[in-house]
C-alpha atoms as a PDB file:
ATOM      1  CA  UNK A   1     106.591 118.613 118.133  1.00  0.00           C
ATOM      2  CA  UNK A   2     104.988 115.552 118.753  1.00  0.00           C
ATOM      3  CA  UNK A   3     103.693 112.887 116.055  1.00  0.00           C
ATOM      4  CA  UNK A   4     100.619 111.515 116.233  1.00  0.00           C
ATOM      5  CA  UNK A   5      99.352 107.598 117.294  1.00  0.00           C
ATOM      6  CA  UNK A   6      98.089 107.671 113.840  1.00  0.00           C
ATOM      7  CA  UNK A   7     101.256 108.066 112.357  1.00  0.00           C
ATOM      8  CA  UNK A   8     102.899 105.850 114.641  1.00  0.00           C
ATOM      9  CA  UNK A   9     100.587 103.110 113.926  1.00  0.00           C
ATOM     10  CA  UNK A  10     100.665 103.932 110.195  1.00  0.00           C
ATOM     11  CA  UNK A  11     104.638 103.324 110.152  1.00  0.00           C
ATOM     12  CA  UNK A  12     104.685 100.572 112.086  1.00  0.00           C
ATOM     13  CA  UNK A  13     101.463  99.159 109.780  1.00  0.00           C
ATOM     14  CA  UNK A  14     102.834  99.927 106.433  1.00  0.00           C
ATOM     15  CA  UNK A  15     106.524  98.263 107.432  1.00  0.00           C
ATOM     16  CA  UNK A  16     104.456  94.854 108.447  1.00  0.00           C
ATOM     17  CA  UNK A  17     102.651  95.001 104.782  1.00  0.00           C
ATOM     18  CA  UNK A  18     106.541  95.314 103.588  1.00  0.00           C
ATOM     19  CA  UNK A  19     107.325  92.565 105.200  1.00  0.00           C
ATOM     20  CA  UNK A  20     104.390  90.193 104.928  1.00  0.00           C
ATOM     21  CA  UNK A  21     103.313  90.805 100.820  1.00  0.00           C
ATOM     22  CA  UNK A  22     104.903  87.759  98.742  1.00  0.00           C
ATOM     23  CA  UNK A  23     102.365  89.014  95.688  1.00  0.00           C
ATOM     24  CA  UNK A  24      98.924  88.439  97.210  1.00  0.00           C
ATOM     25  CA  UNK A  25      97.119  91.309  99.095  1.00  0.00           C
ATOM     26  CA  UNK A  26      97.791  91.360 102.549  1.00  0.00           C
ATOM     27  CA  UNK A  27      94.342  90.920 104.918  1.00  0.00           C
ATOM     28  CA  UNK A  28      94.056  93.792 107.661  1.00  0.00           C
ATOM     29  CA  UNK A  29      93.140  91.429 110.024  1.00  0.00           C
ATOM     30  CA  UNK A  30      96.985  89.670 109.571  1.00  0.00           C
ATOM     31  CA  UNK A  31      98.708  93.236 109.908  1.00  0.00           C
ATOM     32  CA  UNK A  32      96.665  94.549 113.178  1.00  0.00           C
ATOM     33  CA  UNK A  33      97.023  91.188 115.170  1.00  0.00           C
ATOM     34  CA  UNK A  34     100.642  91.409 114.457  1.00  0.00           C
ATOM     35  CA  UNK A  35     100.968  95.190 115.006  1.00  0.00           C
ATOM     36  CA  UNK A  36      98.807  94.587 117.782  1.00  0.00           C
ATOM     37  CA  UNK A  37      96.160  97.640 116.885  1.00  0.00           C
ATOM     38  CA  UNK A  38      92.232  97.491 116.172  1.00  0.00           C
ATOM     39  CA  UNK A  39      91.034  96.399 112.890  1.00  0.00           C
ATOM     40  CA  UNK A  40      88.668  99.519 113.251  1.00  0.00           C
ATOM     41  CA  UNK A  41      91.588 101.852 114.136  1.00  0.00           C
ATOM     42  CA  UNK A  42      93.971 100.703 111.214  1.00  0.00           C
ATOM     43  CA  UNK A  43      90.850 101.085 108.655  1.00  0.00           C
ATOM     44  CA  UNK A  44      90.700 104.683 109.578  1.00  0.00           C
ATOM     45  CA  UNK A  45      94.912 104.902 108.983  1.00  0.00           C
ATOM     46  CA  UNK A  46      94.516 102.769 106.150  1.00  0.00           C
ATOM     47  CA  UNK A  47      92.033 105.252 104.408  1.00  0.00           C
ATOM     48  CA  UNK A  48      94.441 108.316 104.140  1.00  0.00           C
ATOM     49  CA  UNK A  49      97.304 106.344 102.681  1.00  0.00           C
ATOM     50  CA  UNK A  50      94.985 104.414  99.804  1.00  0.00           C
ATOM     51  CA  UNK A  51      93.418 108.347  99.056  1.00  0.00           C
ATOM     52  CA  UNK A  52      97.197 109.662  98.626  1.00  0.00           C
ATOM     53  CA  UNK A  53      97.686 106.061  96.308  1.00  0.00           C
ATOM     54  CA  UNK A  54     100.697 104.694  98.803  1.00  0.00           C
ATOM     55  CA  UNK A  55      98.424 101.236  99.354  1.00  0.00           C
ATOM     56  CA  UNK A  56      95.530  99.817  96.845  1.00  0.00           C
ATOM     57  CA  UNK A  57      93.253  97.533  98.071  1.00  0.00           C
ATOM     58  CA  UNK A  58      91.858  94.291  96.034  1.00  0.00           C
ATOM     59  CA  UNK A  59      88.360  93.229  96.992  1.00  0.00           C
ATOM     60  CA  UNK A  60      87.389  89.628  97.204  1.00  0.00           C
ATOM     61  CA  UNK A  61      88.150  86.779  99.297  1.00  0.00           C
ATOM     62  CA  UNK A  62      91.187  87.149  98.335  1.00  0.00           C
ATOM     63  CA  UNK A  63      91.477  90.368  98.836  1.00  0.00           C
ATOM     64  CA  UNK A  64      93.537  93.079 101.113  1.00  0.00           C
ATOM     65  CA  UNK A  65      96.050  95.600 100.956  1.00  0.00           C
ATOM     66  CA  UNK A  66      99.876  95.948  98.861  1.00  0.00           C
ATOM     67  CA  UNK A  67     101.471  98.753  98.500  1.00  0.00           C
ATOM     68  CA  UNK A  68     100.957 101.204  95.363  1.00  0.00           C
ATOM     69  CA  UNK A  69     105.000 101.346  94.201  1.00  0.00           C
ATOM     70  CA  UNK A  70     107.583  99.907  95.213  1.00  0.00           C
ATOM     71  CA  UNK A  71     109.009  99.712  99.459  1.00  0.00           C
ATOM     72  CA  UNK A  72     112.398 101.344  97.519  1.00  0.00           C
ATOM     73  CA  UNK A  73     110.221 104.438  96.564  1.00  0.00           C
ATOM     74  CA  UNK A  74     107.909 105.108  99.217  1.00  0.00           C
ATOM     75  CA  UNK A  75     109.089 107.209 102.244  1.00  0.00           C
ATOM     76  CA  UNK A  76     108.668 107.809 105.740  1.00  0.00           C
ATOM     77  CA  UNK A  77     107.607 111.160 104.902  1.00  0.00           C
ATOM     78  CA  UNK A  78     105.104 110.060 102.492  1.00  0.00           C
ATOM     79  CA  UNK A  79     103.223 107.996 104.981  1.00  0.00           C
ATOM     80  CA  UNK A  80     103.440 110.961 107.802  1.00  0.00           C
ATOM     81  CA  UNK A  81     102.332 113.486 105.562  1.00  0.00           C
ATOM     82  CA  UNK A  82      99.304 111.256 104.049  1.00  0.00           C
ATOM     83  CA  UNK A  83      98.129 110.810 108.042  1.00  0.00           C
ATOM     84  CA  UNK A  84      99.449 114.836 109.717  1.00  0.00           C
ATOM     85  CA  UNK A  85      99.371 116.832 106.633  1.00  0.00           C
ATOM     86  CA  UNK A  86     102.498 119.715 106.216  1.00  0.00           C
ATOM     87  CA  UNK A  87     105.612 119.054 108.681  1.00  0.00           C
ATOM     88  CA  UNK A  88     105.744 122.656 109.652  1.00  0.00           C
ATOM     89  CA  UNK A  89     105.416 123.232 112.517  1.00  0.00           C
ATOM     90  CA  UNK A  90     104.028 126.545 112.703  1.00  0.00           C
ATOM     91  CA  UNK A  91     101.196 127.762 109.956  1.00  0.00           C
ATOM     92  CA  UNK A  92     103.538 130.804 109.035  1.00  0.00           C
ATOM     93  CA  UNK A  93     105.863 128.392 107.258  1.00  0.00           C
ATOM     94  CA  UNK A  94     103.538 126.949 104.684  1.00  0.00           C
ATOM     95  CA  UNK A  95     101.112 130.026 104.268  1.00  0.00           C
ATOM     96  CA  UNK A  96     102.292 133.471 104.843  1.00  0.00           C
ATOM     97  CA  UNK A  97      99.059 135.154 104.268  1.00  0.00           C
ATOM     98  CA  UNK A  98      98.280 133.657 107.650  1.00  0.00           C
ATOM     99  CA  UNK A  99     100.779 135.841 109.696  1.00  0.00           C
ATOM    100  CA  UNK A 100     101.764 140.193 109.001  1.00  0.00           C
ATOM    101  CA  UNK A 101     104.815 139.782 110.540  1.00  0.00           C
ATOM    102  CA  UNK A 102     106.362 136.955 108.101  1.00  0.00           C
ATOM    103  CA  UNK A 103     108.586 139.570 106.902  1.00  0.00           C
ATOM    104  CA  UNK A 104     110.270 140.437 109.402  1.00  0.00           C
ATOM    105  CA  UNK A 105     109.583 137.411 111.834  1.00  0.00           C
ATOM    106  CA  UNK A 106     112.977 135.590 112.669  1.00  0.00           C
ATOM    107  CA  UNK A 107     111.648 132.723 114.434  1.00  0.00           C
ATOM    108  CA  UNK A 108     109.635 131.709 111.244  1.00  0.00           C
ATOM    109  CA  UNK A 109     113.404 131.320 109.907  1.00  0.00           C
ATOM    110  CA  UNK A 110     114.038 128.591 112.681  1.00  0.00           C
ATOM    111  CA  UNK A 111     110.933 126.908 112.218  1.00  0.00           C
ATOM    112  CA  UNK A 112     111.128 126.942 107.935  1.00  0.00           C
ATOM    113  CA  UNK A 113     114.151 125.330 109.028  1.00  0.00           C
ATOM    114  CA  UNK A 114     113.206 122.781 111.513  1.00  0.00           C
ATOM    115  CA  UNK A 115     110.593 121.830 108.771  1.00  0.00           C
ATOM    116  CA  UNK A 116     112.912 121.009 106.158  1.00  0.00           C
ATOM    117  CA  UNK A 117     115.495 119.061 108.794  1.00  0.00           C
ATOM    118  CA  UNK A 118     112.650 116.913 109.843  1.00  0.00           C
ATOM    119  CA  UNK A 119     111.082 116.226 106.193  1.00  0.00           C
ATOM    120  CA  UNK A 120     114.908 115.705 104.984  1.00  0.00           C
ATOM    121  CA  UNK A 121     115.232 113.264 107.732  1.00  0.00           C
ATOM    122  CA  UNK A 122     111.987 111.086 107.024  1.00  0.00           C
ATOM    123  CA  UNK A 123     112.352 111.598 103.380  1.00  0.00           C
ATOM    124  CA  UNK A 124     115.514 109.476 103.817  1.00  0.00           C
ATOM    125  CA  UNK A 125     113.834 106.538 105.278  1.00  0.00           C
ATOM    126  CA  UNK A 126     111.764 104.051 102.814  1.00  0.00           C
ATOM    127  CA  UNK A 127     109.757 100.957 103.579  1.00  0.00           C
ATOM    128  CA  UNK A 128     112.334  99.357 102.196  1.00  0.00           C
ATOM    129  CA  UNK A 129     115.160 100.139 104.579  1.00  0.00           C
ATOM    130  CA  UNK A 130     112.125 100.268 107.694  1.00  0.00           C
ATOM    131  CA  UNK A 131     111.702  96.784 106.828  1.00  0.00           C
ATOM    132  CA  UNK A 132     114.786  95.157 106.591  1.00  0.00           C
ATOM    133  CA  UNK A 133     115.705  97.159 109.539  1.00  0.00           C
ATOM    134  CA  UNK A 134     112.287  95.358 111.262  1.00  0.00           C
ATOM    135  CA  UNK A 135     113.834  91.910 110.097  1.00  0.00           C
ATOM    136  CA  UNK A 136     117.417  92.525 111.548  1.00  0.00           C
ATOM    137  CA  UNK A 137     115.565  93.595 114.920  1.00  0.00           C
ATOM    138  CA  UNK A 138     113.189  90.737 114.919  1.00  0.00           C
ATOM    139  CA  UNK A 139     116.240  87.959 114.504  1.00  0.00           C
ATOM    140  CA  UNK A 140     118.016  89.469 117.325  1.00  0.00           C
ATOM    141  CA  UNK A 141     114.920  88.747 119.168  1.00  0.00           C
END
């Protein structure tokens, strides 16, 4: 299993707008120069999270992005499912009508499994913790 750039850029995106809002909306332009990604490639990442309501957007000259709740309740997981959809990893897992066997299948087991370690795991993680995490790393730098 293997995430998408997307997501990558998405996590690494939505800890900088953590890190940089101080009440004002952040500009895109601020978090893909420091993030080092396209304007034109975070829009597209940027479009998923503000339909699923994790960022808003304020128009304007003053205008940009801030997060929808607060870095405390909003979750790895949150941010990869908005950009890859389900964390299954097999189709079987989420919709059985796709697959006869699913009764008797005992590798669906493994992967039903592997889907909740892996959504446990991100669902543990919030902007919050990414973030000062980020902080800690960039001091030691």
């Amino acid at each position: 299993m293997q995430l998408s750039t997307k997501v990558r850029y998405a996590a690494r995106a939505m800890i900088e707008l953590t890190m940089l809002y101080k009440g004002e909306p952040v500009q895109l332009n601020d978090i893909a120069c420091n993030q080092n990604i396209s304007v034109k490639y975070l829009e597209q990442i940027m479009g998923p999270l503000r339909a699923k309501g994790i960022v808003r957007t304020q128009k304007g000259s003053k205008g940009g992005y801030h997060l929808a709740a607060d870095p405390g309740e909003i979750t790895l997981y949150d941010i990869v499912e908005s950009i890859e959809g389900s964390m299954a990893p097999v189709s079987c897992v989420d919709d059985t009508s796709s697959c006869d066997r699913h009764h008797t299948c005992v590798t669906r087991q493994v992967w039903a499994r592997m889907k909740d370690v892996v959504s446990e795991e991100l669902k543990s993680k919030t902007l919050a913790d990414l973030a000062a995490q980020q902080s800690k790393v960039n001091m030691a730098i």
